[in-house]
Protein backbone atom coordinates (compact mmCIF):
# COMPACT_ATOMS: atom_id res chain seq x y z
CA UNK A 1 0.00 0.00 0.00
CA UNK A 2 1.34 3.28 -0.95
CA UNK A 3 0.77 5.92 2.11
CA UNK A 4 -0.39 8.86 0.63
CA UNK A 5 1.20 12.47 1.47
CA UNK A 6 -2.43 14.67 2.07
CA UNK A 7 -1.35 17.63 3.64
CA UNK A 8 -2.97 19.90 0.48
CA UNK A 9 -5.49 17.61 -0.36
CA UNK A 10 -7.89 17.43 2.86
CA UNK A 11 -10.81 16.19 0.55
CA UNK A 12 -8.63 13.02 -0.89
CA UNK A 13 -8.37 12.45 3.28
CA UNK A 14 -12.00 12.60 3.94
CA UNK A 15 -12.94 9.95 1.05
CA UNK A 16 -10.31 7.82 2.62
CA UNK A 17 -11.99 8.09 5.53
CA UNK A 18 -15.28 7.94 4.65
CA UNK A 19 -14.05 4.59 2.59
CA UNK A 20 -13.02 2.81 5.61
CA UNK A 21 -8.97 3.43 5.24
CA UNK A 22 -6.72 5.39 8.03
CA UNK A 23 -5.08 8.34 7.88
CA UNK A 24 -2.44 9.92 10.32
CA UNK A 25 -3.21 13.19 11.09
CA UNK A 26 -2.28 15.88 13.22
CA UNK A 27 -3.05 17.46 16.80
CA UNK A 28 -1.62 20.19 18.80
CA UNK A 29 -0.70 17.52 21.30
CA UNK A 30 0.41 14.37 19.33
CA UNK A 31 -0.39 12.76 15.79
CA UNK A 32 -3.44 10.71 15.79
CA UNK A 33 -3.62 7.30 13.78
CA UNK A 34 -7.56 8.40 12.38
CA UNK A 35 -10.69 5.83 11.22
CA UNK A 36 -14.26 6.82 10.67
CA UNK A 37 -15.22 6.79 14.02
CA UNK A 38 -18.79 5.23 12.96
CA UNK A 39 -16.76 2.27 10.83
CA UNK A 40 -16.60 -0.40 13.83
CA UNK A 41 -14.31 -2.15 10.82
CA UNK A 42 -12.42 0.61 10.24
CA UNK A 43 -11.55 1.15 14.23
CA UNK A 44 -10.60 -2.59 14.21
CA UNK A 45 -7.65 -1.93 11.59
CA UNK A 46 -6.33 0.46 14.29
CA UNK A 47 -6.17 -2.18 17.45
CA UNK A 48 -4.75 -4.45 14.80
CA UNK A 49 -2.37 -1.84 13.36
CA UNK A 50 -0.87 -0.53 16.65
CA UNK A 51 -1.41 -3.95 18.38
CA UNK A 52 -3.80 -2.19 21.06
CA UNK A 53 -5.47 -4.50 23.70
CA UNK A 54 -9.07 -4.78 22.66
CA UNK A 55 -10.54 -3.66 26.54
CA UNK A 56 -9.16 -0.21 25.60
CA UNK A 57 -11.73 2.11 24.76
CA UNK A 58 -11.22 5.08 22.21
CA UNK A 59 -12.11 8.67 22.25
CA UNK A 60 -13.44 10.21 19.30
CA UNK A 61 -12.50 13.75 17.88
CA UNK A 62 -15.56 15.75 17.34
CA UNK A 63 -16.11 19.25 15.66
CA UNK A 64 -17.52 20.72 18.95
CA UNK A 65 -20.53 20.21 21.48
CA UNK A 66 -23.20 19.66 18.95
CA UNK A 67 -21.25 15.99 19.59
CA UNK A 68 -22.87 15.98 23.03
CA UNK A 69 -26.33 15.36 21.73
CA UNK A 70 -25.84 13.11 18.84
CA UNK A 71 -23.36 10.56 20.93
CA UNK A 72 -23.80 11.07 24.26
CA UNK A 73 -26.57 10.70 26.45
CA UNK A 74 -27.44 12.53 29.99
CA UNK A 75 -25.08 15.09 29.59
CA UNK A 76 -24.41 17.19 32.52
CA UNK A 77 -23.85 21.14 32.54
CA UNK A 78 -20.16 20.25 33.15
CA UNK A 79 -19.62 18.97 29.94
CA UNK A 80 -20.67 22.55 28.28
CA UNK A 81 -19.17 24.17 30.91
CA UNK A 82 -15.51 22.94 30.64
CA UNK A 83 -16.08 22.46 26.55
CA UNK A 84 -16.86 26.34 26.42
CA UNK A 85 -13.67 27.10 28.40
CA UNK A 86 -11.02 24.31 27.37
CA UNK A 87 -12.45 23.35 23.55
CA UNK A 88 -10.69 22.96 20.96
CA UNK A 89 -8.18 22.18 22.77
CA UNK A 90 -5.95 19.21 24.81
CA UNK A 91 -9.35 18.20 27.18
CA UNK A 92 -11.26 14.91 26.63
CA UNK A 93 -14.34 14.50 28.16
CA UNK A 94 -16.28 10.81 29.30
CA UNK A 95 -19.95 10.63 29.27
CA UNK A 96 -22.81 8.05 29.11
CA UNK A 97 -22.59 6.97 25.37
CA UNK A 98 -25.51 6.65 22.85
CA UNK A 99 -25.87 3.39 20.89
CA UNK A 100 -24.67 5.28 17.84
CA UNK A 101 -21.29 5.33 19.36
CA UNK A 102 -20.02 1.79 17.93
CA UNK A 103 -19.16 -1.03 20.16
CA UNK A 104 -15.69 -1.36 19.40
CA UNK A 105 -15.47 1.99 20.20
CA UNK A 106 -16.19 2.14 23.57
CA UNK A 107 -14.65 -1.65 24.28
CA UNK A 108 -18.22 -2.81 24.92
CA UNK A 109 -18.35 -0.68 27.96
CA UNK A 110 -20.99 2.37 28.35
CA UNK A 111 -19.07 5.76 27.88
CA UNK A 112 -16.96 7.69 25.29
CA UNK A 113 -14.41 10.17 25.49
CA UNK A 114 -15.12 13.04 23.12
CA UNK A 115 -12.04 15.61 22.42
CA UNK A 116 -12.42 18.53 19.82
CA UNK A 117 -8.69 19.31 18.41
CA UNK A 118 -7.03 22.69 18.16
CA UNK A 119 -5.16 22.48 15.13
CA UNK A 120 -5.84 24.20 11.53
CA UNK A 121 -5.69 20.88 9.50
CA UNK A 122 -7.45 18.47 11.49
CA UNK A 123 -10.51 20.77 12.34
CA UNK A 124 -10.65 21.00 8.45
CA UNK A 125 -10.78 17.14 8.01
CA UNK A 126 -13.43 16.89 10.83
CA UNK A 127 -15.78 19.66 8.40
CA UNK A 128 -15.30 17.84 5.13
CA UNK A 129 -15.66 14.29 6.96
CA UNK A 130 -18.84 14.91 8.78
CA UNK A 131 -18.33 12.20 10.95
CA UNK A 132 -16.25 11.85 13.98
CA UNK A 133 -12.78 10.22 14.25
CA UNK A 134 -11.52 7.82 16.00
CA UNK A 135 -7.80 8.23 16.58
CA UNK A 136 -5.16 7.72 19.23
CA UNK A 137 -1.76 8.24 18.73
CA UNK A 138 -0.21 7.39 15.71
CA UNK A 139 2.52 5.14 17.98
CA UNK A 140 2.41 1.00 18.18
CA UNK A 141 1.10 0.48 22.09
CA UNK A 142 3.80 0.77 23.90
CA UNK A 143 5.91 3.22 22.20
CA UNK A 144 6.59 6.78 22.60
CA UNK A 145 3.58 9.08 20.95
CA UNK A 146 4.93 10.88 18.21
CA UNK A 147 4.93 14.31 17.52
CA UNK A 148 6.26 14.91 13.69
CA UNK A 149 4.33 13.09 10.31
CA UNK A 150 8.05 11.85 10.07
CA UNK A 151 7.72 9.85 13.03
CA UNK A 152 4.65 8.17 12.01
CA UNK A 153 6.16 7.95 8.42
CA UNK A 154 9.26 5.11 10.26
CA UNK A 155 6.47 3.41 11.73
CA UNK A 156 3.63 2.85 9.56
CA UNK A 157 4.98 4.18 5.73
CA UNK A 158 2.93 1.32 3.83
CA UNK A 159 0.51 0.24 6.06
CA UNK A 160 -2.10 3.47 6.14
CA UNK A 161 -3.50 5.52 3.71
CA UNK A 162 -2.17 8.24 4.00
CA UNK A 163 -0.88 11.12 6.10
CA UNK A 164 -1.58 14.89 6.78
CA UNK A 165 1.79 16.66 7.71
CA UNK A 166 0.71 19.61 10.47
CA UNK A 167 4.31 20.33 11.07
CA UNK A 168 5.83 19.58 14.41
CA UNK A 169 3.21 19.06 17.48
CA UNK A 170 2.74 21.92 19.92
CA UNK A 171 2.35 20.19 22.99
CA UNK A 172 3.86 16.83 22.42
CA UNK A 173 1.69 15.42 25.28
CA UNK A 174 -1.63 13.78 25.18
CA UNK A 175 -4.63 15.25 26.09
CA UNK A 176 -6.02 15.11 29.51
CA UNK A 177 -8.97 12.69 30.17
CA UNK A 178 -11.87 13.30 32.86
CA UNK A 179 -14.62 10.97 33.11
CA UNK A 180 -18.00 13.30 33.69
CA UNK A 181 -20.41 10.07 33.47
CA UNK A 182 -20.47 9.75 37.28
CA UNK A 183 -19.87 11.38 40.58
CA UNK A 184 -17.56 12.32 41.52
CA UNK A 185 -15.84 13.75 38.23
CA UNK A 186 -12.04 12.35 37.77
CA UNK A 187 -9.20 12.70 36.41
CA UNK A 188 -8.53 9.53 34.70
CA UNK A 189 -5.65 10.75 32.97
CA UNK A 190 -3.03 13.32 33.51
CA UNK A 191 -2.14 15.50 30.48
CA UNK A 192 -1.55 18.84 28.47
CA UNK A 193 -4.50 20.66 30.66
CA UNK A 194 -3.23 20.41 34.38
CA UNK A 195 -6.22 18.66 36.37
CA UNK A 196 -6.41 21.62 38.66
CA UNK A 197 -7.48 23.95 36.25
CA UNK A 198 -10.22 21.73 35.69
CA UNK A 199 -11.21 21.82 38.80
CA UNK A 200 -10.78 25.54 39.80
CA UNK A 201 -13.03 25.88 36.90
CA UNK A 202 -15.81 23.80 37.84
CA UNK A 203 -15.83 25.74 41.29
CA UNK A 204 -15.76 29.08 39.78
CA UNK A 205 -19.22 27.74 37.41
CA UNK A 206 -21.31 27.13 40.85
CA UNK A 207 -23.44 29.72 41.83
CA UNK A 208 -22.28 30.60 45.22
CA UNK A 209 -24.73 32.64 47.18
CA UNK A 210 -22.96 34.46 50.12
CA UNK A 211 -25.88 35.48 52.83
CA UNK A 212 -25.35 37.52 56.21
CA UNK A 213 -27.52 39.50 58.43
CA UNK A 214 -27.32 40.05 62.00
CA UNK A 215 -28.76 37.12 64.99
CA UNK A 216 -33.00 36.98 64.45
CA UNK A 217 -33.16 38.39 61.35
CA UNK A 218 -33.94 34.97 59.60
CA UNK A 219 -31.36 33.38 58.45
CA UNK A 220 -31.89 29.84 59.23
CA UNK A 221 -35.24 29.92 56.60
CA UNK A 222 -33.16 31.49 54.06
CA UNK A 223 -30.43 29.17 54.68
CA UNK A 224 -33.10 26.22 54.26
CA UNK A 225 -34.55 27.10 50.86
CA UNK A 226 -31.12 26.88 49.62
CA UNK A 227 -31.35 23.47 50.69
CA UNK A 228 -34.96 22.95 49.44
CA UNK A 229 -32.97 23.50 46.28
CA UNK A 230 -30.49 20.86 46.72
CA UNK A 231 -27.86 23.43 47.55
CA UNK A 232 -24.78 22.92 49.88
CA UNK A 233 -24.63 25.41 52.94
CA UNK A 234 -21.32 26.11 54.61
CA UNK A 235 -21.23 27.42 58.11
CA UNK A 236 -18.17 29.83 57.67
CA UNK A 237 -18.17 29.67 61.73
CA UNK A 238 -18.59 26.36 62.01
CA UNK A 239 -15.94 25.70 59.66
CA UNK A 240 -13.96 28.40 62.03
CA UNK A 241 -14.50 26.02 64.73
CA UNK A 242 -14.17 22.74 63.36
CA UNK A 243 -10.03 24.06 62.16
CA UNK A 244 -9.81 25.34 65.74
CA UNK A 245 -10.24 22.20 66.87
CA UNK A 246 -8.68 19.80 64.11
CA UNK A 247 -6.02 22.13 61.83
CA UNK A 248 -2.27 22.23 63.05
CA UNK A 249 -1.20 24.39 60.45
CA UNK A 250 -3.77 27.11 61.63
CA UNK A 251 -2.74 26.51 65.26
CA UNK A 252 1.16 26.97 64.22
CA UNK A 253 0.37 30.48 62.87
CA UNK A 254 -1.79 31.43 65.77
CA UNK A 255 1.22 30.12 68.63
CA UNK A 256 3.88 31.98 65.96
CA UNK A 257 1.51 34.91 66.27
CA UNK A 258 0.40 34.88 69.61
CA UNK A 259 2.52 33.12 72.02
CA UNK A 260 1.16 30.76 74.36
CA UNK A 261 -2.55 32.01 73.64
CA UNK A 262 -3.69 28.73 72.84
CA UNK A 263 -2.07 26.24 74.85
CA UNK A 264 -1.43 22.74 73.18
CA UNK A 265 -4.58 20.17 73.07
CA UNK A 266 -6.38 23.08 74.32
CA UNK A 267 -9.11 24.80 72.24
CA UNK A 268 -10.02 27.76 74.66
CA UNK A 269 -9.76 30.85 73.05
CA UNK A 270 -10.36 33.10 76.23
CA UNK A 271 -6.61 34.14 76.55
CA UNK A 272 -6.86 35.09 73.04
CA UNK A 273 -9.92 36.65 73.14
CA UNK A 274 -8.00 39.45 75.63
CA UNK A 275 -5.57 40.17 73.86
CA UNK A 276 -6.51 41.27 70.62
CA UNK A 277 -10.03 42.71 71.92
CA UNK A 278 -7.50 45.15 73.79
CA UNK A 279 -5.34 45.49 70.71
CA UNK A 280 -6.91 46.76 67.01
CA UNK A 281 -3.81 45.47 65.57
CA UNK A 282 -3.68 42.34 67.07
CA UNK A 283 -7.25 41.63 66.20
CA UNK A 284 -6.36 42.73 62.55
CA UNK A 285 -3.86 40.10 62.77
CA UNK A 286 -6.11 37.40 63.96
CA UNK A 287 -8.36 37.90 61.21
CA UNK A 288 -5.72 37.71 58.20
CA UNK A 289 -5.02 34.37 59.99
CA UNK A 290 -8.50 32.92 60.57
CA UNK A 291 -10.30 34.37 57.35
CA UNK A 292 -7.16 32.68 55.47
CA UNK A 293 -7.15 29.23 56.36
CA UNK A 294 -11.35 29.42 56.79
CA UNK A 295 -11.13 30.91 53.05
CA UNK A 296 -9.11 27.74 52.33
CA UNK A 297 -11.24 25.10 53.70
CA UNK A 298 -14.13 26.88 52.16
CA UNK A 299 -12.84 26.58 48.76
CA UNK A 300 -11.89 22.86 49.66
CA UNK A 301 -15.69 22.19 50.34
CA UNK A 302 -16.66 23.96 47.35
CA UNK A 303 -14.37 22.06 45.03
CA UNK A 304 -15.80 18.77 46.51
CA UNK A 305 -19.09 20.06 46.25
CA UNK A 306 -18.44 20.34 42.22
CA UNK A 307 -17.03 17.85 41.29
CA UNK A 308 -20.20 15.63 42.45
CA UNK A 309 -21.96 17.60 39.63
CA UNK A 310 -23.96 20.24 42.23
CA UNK A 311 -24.46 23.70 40.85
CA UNK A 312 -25.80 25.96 43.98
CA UNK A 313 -23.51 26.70 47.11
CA UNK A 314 -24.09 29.26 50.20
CA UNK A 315 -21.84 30.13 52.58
CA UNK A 316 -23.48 31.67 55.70
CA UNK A 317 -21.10 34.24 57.31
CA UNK A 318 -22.05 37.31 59.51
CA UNK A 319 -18.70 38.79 58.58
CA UNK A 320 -19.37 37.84 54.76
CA UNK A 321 -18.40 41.18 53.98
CA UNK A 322 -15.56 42.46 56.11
CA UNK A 323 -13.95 38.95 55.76
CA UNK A 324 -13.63 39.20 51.76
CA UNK A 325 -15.91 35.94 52.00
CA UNK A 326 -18.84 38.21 49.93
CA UNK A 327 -16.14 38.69 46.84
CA UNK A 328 -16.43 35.25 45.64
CA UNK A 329 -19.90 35.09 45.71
CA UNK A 330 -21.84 35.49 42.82
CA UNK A 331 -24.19 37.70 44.83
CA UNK A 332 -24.61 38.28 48.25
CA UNK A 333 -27.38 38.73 50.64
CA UNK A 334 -28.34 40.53 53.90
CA UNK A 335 -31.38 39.16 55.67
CA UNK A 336 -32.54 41.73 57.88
CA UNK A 337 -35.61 42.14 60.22
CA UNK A 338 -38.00 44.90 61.93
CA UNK A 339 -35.77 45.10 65.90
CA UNK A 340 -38.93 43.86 68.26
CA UNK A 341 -39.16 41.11 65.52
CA UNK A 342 -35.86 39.84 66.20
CA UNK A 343 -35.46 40.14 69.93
CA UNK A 344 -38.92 38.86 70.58
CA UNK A 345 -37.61 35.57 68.37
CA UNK A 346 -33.65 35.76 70.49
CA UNK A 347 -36.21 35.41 73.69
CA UNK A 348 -38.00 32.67 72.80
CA UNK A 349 -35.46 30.88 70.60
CA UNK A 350 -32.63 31.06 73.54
CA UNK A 351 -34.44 32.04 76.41
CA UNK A 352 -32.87 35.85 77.05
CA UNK A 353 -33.76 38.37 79.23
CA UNK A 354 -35.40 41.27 76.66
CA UNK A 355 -31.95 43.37 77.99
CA UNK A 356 -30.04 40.97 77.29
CA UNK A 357 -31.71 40.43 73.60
CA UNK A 358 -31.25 44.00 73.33
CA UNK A 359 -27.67 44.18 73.89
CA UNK A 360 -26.86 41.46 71.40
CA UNK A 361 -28.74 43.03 68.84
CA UNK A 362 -27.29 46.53 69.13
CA UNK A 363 -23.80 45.50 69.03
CA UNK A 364 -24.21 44.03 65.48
CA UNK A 365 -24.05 45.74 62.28
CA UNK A 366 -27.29 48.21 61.41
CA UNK A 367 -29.53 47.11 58.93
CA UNK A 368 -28.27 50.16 56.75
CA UNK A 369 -24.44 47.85 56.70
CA UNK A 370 -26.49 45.34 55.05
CA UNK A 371 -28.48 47.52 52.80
CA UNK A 372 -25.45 49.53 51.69
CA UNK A 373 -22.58 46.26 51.68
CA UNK A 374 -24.98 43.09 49.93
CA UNK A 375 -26.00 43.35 46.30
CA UNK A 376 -29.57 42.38 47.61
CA UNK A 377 -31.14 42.96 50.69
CA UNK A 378 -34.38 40.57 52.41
CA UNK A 379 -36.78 42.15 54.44
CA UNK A 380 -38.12 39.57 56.83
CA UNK A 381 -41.36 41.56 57.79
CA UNK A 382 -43.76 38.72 57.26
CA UNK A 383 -44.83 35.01 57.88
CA UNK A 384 -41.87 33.16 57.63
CA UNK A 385 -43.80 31.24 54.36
CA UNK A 386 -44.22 34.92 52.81
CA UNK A 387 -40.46 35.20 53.50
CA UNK A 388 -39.07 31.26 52.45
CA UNK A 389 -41.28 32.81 49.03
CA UNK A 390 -39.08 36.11 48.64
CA UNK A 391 -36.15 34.13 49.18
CA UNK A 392 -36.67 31.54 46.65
CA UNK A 393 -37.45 34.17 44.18
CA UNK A 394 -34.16 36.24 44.70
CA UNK A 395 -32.42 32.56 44.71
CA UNK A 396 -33.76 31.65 41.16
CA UNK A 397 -33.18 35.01 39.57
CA UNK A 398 -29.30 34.99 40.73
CA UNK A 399 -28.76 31.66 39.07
CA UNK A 400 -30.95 32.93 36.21
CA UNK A 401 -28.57 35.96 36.10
């Protein structure tokens, strides 16, 4: 068989294609060894050509996401999501396959990788083909990918079709591989698009809702639409709490900080509590510490939180604002109340003297903080069903928005 040289002659490589032959072609990561991806006898000539075990499943190269609807099946938001940011480009992504996705394809299994290229040539072949390719590197199994049509030329000259010469590849890594079909997402495979990327941009796509207001003003109900809605709710002081108790690395700052504050194995923050309460600078000090490693864990929970395919996130913080906590919301909300209204519920709900209820309220933030800090403000001034309703309202618009 003579291999063909089709760099100028895309066309010529699409009837090959179409006609059941293979073609190398070229990627910005590595050249691909190509068959119609819809030609289950076609994709056998590749396991027989590079000698590939038959239990490995192959990833086709599609033109873009219209590929999620014709092969795949139960797609999740993800998909788009990461498509939009890292297509075309060095990112292939699992899902649940259709039936139209060829057995031999998918090694009998259920899924298939999908990958849309980001080089010149190759997204011409996948226009003029119309149909998607199946293609892993141009390499015997084993063997080092290659990254120059000369390098596939030593290996198979006489045994394909032909080849399309893209020049020397980019990247000259394969692409990375995540597997979106269940929860959680992972990384099955290492590669050109560092898996933390991935990841930071899965958190960045949930719609975090960042809601404050001061004790009684109704919180807790706002807090449980969010969960009516199947949304995660993080306690930014419980969090505090739960590190004050468990992290070493956050007690190592605070001793290197303050001295002996915090005795070891002891969580009592009294000592500490005198000293910066005394001190504006020490206090400033003990915030950039706390809000740092809280920020940290925060964004931990979040990430987990994504990559089991959730959407909706709040973090419940009465410093939301003046910890920096509010910035990374996508909007943020103060709950606030009419005064009797909220120490009549601190005297019930925790059985205070009305003094007492009345100090605790006054030495929180005004109502006018709220109004003037969060992007949306929620007058509790009802029956808390009137106010779950106003709450679920402002919810759905954000993640309209």
């Amino acid at each position: 068989m003579e291999t063909r040289e089709l760099s100028d002659n895309i066309a010529a490589a699409a009837e090959i294609l179409a006609a059941g032959g293979l073609v190398a072609v070229p990627t910005e990561t590595v050249y691909g060894l190509a068959a119609n991806g819809f030609d289950g006898d076609a994709v056998a000539k590749i396991y027989a050509l590079k000698g590939r075990a038959e239990d490995k499943p192959l990833s086709l190269m599609v033109k873009g996401t219209e590929a999620f609807g014709a092969l795949c099946e139960a797609v999740p938001k993800a998909a788009y999501l990461l498509a939009d940011i890292f297509w075309p480009g060095p990112l292939t992504i699992v899902l649940k396959a259709k039936n139209t996705v060829p057995g031999i394809v998918r090694a009998g299994g259920g899924t298939v990788g999908l990958r849309c290229p980001d080089h010149p040539k190759l997204r011409q072949l996948l226009e003029a083909a119309a149909f998607p390719l199946a293609a892993p590197s141009a390499n015997l199994s084993g063997e080092k990918s290659p990254v120059s049509a000369e390098c596939v030329r030593r290996c198979f000259d006489g045994k394909i079709a032909g080849i399309i010469d893209g020049g020397v590849c980019v990247l000259g890594r394969e692409s990375t591989v995540i597997d979106l079909s269940k929860t959680p997402y992972t990384v099955l495979r290492e590669g050109a698009v560092p898996s933390e990327d991935i990841f930071n941009a899965l958190t960045a796509s949930l719609t975090l809702i960042g809601i404050t207001g001061g004790t009684g003003s109704g919180k807790t109900t706002a807090l449980n639409v969010i969960r009516e809605m199947c949304g995660l709710i993080i306690d930014a002081d419980a969090v505090y709490h739960r590190l004050l108790a468990e992290s070493a690395p956050m007690h190592e700052a605070l001793d290197a900080r303050f001295p002996g504050a915090i005795p070891p194995g002891n969580h009592d923050t009294k000592a500490l509590g005198q000293i910066v309460f005394s001190d504006p600078d020490a206090l400033r000090d003990l915030n950039a510490i706390t809000h740092r490693f809280v920020g940290e864990e925060i964004g931990r929970l979040l990430s987990d939180w994504a990559r089991r395919g959730n959407t909706l996130a709040a973090i419940d913080a009465i410093a939301l604002i003046e910890s920096k906590i509010g910035a990374v919301c996508r909007a943020t909300v103060g709950i606030i109340a009419p005064r009797e209204t909220r120490i009549t519920r601190l005297m019930v709900r925790e059985g205070l003297s009305r003094a007492y209820a009345e100090l605790r309220i006054s030495a929180q933030k005004p109502d006018s903080f709220f109004v003037q800090n969060c992007d949306y403000t929620v007058i509790n001034d009802g029956t808390q069903c009137d106010f779950g309703h106003k709450c679920k309202e402002l919810f759905e618009d954000i993640i309209r928005s």
